[in-house]
Structure formats: structure tokens, C-alpha cells
PDB file of N, CA and C in Angstrom:
ATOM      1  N   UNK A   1     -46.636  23.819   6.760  1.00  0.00           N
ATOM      2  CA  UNK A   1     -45.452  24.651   6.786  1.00  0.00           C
ATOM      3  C   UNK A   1     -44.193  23.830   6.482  1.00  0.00           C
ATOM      4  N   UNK A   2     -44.493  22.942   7.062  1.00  0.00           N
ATOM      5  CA  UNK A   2     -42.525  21.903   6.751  1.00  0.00           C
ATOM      6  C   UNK A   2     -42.749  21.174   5.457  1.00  0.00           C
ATOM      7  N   UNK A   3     -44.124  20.848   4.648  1.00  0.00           N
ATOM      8  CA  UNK A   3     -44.298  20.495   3.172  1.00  0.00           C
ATOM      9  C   UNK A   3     -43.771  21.833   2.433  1.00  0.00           C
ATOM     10  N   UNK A   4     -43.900  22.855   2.923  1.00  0.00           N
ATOM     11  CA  UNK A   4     -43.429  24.147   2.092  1.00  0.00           C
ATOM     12  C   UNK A   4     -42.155  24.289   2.053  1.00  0.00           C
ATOM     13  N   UNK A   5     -41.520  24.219   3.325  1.00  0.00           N
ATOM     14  CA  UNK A   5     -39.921  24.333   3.493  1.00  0.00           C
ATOM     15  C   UNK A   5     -39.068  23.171   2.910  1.00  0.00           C
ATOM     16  N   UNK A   6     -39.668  21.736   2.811  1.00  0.00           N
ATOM     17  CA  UNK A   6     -39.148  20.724   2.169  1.00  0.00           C
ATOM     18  C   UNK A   6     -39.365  20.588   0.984  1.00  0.00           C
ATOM     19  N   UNK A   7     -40.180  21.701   0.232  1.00  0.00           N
ATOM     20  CA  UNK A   7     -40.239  21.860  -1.254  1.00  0.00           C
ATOM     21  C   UNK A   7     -39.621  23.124  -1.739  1.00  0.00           C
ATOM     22  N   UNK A   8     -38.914  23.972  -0.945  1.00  0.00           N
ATOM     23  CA  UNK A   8     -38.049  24.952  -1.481  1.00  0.00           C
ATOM     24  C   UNK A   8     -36.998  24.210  -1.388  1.00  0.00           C
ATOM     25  N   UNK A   9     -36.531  23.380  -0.307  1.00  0.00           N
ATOM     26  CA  UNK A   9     -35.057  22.552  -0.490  1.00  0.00           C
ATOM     27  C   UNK A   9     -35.242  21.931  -1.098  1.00  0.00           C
ATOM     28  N   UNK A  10     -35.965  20.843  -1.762  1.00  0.00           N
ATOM     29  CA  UNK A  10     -35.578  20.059  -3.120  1.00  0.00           C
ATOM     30  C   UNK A  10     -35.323  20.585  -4.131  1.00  0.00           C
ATOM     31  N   UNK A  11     -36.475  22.345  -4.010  1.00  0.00           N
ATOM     32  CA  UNK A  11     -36.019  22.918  -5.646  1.00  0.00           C
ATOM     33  C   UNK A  11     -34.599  23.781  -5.791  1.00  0.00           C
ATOM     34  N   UNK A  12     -34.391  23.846  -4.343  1.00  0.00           N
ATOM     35  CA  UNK A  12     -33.014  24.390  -4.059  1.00  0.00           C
ATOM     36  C   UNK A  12     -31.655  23.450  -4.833  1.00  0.00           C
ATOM     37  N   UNK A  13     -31.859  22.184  -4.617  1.00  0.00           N
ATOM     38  CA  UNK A  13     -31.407  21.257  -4.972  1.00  0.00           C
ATOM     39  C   UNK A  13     -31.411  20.754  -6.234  1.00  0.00           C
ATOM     40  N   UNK A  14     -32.649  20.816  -7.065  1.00  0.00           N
ATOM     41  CA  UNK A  14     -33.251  20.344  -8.247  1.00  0.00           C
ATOM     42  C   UNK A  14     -32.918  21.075  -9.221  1.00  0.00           C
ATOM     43  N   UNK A  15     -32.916  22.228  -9.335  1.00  0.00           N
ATOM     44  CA  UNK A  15     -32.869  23.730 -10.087  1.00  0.00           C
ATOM     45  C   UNK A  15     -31.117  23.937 -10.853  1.00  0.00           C
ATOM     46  N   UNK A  16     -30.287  23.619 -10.225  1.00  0.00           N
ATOM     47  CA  UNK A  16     -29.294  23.704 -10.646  1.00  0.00           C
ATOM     48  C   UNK A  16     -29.141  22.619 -10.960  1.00  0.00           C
ATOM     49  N   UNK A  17     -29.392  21.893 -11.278  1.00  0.00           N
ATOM     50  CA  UNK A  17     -29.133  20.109 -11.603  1.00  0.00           C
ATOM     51  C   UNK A  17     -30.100  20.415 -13.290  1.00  0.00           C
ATOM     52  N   UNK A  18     -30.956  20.818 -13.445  1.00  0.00           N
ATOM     53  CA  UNK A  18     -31.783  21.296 -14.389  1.00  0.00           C
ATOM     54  C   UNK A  18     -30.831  22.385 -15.473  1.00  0.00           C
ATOM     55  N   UNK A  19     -30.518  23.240 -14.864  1.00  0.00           N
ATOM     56  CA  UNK A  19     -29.636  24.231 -15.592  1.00  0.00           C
ATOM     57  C   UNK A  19     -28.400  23.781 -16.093  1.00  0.00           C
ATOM     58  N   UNK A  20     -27.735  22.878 -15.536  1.00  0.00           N
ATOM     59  CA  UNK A  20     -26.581  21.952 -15.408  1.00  0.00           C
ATOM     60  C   UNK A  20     -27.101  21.312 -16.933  1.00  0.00           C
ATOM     61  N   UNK A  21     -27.785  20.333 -16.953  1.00  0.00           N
ATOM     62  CA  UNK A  21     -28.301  19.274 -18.433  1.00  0.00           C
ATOM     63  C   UNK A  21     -28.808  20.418 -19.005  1.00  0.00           C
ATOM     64  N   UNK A  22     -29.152  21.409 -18.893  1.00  0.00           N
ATOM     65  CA  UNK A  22     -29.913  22.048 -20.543  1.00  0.00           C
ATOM     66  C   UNK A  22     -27.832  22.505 -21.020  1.00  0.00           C
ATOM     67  N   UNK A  23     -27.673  23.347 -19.888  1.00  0.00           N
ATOM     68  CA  UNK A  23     -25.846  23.787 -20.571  1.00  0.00           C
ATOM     69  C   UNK A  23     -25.392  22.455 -21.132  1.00  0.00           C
ATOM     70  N   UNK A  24     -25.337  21.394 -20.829  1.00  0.00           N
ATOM     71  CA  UNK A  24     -24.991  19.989 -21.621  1.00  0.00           C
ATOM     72  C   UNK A  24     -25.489  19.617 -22.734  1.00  0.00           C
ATOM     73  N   UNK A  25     -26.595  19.856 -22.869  1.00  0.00           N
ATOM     74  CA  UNK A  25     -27.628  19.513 -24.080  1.00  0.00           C
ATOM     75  C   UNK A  25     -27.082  20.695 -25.301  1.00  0.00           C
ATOM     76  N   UNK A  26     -26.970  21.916 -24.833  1.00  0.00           N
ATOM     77  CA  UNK A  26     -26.563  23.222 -25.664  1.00  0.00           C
ATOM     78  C   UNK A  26     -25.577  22.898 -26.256  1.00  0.00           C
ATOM     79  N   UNK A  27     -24.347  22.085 -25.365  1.00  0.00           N
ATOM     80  CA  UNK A  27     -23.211  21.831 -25.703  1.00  0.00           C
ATOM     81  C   UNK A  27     -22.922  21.333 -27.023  1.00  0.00           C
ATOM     82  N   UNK A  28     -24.341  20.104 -26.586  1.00  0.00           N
ATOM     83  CA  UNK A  28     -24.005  19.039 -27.528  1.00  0.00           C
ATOM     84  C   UNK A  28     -24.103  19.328 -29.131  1.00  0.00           C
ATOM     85  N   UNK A  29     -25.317  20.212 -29.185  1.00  0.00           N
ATOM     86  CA  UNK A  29     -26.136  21.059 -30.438  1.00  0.00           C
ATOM     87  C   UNK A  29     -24.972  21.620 -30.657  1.00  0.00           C
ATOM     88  N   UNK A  30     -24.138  22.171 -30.313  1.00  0.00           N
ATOM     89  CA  UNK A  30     -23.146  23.253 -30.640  1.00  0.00           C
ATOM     90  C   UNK A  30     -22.043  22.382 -30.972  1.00  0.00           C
ATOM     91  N   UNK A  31     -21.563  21.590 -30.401  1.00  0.00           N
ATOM     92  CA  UNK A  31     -20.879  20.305 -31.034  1.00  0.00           C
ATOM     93  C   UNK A  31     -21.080  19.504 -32.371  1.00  0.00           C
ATOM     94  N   UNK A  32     -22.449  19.419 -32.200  1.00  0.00           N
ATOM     95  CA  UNK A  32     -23.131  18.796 -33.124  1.00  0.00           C
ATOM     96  C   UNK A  32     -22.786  19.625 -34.554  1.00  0.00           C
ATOM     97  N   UNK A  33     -23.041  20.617 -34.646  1.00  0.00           N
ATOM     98  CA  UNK A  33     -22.781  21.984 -35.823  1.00  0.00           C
ATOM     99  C   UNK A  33     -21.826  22.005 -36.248  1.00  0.00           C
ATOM    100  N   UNK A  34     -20.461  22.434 -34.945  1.00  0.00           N
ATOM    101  CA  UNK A  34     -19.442  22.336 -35.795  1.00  0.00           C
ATOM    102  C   UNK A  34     -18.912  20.766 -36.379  1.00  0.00           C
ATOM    103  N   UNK A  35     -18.908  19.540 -35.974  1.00  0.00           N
ATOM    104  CA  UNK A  35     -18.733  18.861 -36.570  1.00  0.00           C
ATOM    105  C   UNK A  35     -19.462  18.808 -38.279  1.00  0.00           C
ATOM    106  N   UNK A  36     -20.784  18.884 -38.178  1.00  0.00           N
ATOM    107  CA  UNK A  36     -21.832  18.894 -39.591  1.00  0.00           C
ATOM    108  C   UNK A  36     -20.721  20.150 -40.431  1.00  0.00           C
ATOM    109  N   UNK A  37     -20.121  21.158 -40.057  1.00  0.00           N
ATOM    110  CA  UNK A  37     -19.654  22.081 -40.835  1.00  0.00           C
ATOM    111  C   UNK A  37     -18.659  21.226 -41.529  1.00  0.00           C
ATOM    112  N   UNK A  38     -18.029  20.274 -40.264  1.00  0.00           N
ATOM    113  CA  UNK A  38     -16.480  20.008 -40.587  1.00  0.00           C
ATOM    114  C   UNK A  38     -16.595  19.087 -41.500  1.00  0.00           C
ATOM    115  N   UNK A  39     -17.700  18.287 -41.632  1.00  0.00           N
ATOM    116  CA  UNK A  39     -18.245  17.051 -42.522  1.00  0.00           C
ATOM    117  C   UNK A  39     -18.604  17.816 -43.915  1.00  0.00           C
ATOM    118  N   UNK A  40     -19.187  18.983 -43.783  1.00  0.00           N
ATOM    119  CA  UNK A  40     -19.042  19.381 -44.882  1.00  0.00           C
ATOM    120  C   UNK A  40     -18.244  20.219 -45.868  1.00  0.00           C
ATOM    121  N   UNK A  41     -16.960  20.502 -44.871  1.00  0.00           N
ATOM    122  CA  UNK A  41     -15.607  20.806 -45.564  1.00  0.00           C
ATOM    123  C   UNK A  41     -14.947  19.506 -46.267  1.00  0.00           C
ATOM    124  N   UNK A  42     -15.106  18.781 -45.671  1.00  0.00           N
ATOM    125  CA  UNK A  42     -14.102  17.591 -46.177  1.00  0.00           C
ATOM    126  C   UNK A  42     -14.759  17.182 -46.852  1.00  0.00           C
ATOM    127  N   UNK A  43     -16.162  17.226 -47.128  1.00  0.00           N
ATOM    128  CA  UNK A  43     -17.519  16.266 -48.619  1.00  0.00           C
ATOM    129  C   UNK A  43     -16.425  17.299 -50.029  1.00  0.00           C
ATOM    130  N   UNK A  44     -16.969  18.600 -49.689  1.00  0.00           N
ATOM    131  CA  UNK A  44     -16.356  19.608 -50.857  1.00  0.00           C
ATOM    132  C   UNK A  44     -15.151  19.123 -51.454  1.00  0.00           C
ATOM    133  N   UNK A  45     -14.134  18.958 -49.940  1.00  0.00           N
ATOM    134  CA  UNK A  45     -12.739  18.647 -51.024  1.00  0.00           C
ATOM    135  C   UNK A  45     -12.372  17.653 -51.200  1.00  0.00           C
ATOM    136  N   UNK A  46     -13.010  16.234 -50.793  1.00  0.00           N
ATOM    137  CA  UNK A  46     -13.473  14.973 -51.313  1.00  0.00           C
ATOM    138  C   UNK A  46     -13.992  15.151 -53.298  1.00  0.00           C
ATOM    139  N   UNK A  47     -14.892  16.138 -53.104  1.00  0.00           N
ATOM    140  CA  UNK A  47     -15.684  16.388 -54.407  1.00  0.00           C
ATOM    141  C   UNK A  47     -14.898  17.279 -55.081  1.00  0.00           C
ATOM    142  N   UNK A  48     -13.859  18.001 -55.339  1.00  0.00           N
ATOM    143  CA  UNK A  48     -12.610  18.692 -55.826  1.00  0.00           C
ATOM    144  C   UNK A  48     -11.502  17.739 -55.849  1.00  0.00           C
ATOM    145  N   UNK A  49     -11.441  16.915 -55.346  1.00  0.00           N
ATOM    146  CA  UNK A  49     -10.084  15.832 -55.822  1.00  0.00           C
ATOM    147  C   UNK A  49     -10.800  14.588 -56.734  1.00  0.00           C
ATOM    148  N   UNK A  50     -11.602  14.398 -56.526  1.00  0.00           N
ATOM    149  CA  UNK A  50     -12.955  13.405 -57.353  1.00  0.00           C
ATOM    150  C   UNK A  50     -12.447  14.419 -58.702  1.00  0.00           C
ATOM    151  N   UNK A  51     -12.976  15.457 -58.617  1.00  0.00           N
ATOM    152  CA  UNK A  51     -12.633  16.177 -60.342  1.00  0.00           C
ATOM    153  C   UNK A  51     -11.225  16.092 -60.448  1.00  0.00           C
ATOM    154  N   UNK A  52     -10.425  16.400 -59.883  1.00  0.00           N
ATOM    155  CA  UNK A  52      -9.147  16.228 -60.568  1.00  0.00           C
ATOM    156  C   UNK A  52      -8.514  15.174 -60.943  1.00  0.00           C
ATOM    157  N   UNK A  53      -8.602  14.585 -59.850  1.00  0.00           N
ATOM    158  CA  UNK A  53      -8.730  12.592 -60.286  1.00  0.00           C
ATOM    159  C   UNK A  53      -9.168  12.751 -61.924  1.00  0.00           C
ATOM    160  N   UNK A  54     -10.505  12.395 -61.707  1.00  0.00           N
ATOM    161  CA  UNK A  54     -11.041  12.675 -63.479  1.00  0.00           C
ATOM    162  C   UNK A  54     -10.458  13.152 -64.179  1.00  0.00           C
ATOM    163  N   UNK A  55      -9.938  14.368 -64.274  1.00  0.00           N
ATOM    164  CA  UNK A  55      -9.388  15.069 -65.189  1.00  0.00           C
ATOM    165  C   UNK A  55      -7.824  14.333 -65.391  1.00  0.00           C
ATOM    166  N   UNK A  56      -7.614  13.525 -64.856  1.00  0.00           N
ATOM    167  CA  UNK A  56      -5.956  13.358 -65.284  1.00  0.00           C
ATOM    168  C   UNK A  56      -6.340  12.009 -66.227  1.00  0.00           C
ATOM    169  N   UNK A  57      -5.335  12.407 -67.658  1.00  0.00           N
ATOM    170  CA  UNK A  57      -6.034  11.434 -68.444  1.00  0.00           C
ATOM    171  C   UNK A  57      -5.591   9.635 -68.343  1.00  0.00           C
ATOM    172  N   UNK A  58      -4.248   9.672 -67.845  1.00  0.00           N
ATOM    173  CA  UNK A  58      -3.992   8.327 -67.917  1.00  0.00           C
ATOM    174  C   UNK A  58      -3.000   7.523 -66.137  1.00  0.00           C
ATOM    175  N   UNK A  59      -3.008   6.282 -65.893  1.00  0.00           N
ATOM    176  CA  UNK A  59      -2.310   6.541 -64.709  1.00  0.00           C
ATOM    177  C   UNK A  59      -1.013   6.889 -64.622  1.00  0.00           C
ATOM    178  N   UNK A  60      -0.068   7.179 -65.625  1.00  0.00           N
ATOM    179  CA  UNK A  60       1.460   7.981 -65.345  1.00  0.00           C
ATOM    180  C   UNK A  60       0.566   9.490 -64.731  1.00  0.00           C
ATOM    181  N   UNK A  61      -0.115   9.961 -65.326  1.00  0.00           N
ATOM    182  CA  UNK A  61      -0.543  11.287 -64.694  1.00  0.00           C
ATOM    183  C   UNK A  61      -1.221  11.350 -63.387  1.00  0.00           C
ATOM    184  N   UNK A  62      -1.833  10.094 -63.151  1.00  0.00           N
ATOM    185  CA  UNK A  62      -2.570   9.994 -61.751  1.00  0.00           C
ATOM    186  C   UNK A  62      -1.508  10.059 -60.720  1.00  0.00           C
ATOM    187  N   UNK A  63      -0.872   9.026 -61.291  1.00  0.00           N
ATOM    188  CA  UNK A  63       0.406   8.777 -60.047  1.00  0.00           C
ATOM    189  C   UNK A  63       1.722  10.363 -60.044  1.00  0.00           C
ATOM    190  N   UNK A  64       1.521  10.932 -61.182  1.00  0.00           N
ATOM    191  CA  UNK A  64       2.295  11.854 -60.939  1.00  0.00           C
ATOM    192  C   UNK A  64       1.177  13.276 -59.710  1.00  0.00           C
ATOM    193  N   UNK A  65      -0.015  12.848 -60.149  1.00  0.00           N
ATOM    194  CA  UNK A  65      -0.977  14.080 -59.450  1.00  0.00           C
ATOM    195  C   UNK A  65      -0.675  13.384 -57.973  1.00  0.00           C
ATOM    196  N   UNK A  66      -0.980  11.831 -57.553  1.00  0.00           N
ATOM    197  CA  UNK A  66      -0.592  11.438 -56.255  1.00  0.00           C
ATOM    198  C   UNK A  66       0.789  11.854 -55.278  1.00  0.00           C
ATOM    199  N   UNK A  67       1.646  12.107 -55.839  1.00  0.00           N
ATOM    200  CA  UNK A  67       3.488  12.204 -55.882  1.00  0.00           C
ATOM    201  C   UNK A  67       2.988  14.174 -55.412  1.00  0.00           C
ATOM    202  N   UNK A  68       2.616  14.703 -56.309  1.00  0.00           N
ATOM    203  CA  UNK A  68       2.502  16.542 -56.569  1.00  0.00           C
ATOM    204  C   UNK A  68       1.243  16.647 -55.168  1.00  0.00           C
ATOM    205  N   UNK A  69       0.503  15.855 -54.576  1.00  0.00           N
ATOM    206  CA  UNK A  69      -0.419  16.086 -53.494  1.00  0.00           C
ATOM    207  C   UNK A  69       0.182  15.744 -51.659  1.00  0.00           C
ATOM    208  N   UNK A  70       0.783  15.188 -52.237  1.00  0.00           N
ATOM    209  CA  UNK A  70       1.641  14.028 -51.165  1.00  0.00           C
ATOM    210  C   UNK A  70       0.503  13.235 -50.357  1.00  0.00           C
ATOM    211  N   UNK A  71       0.173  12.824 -51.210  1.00  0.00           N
ATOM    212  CA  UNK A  71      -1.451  11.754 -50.976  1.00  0.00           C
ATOM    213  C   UNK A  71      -0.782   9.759 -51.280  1.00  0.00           C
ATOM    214  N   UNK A  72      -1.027   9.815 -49.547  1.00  0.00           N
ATOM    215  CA  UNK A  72      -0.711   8.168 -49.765  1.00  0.00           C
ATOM    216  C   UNK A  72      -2.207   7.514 -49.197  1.00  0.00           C
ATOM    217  N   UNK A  73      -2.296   6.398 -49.809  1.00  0.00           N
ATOM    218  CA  UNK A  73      -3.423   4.925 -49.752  1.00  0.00           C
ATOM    219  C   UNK A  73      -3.528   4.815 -48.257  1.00  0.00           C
ATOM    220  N   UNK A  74      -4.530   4.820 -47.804  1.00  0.00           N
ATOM    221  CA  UNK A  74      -4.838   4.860 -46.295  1.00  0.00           C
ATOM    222  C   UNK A  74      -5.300   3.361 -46.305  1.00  0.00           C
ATOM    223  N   UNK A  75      -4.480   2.687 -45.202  1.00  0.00           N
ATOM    224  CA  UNK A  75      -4.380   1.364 -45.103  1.00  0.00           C
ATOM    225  C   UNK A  75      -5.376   0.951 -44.049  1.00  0.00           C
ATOM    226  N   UNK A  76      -6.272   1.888 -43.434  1.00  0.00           N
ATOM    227  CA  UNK A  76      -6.870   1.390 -42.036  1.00  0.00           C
ATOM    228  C   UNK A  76      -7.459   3.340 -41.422  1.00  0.00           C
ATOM    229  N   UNK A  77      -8.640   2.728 -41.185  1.00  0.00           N
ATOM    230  CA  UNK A  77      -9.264   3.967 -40.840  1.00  0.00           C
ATOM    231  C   UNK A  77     -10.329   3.533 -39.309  1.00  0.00           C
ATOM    232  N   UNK A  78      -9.643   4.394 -38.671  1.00  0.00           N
ATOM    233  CA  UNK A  78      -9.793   4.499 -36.969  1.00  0.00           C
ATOM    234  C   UNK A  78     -10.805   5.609 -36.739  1.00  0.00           C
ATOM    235  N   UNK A  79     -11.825   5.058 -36.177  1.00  0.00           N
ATOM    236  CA  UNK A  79     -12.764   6.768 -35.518  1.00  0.00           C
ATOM    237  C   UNK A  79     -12.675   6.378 -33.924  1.00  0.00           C
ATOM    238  N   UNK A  80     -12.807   7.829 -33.632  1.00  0.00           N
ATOM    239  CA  UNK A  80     -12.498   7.737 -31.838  1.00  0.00           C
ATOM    240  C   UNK A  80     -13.675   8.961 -31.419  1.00  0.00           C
ATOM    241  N   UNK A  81     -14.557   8.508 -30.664  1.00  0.00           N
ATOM    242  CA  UNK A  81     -15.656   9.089 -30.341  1.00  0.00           C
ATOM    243  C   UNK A  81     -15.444  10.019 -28.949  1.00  0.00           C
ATOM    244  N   UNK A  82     -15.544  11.379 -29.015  1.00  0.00           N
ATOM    245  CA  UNK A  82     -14.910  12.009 -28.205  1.00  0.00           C
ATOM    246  C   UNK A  82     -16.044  12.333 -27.307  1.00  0.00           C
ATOM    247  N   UNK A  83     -16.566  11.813 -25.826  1.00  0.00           N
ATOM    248  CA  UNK A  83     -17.016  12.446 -25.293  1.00  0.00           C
ATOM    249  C   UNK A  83     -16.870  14.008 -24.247  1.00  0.00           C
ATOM    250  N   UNK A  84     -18.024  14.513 -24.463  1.00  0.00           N
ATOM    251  CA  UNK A  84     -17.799  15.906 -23.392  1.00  0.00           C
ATOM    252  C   UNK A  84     -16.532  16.362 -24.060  1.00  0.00           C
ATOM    253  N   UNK A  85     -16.286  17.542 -23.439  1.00  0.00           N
ATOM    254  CA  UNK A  85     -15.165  18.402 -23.694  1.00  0.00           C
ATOM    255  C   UNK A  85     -13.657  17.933 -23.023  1.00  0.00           C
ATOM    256  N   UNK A  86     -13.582  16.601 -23.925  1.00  0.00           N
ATOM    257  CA  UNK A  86     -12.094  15.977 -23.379  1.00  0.00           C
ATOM    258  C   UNK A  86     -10.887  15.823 -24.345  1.00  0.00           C
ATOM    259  N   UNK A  87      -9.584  15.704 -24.380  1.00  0.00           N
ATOM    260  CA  UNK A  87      -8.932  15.643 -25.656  1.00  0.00           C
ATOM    261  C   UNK A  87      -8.278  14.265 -25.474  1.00  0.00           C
ATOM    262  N   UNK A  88      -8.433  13.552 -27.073  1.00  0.00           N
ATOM    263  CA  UNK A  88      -7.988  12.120 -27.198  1.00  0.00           C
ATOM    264  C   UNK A  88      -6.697  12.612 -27.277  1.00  0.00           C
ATOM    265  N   UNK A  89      -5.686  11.232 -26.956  1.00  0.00           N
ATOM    266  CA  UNK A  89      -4.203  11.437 -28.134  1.00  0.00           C
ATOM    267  C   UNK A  89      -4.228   9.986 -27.853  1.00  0.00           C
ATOM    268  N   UNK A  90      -3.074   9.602 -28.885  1.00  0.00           N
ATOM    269  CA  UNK A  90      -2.850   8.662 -29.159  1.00  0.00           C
ATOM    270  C   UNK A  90      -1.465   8.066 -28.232  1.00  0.00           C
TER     271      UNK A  90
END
């Protein structure tokens, strides 16, 4: 009888601790997605300025397409790994 009652309180205990990591795990998948979307917005218009680039025939025209985008030379590129549902700033 008290092996029975001391195995409903652990699962009393256990059970929401279980439900707890799968909602975390869901999170993450769902995190996971929209980032893959967002990676693949920015591939596209990576691959749409790649063509226009191309298409401009000489560099007076590049630098005038750079000037008409307001696109400056990125001197240093920072990633910041965001855990859980928290917000970075700088």
C-alpha cells in the first residue's frame, strides 16, 4: 500500500516536469521554422541583389546602384544566440 501511494506522488511530481520539456521541445521546433523561413527570406534577396549587381554594367553604375540602395560594406559581423524566449539588446 505505501509502494502505491509513493508511486502516485512521484508521478504527481514527475508528470508535469514531463509536460513542461515536451512544451520546450515544441518551442524549439517552432523556433526552429520560423528562423529556416527567415533564412530563407534573406537567401532570395541575397539572390535578387546578386542579379542586379550583375546586371549593372560597369563600377560608376555599381556604385551609383550602392548610393540608390543605401547599402554600405559591413565591416564586422556579430551573431548573438538567443536562448528561450528572451530579448537581446545591445
Amino acid at each position: 500500500m505505501n509502494l502505491q501511494k509513493l508511486t502516485i506522488l512521484i508521478s504527481f511530481f514527475l508528470l508535469p516536469s514531463l509536460f513542461y520539456q515536451a512544451y520546450l521541445l515544441s518551442q524549439g521546433f517552432v523556433n526552429q521554422i520560423k528562423i529556416q523561413k527567415e533564412i530563407e527570406k534573406v537567401s532570395r534577396e541575397i539572390e535578387s541583389l546578386k542579379i542586379l549587381v550583375s546586371s549593372q554594367n560597369s563600377l560608376s553604375n555599381l556604385d551609383n546602384f550602392i548610393k540608390e540602395k543605401n547599402l554600405v560594406k559591413a565591416s564586422q559581423i556579430k551573431f548573438i544566440e538567443v536562448l528561450e524566449e528572451k530579448t537581446a539588446s545591445k
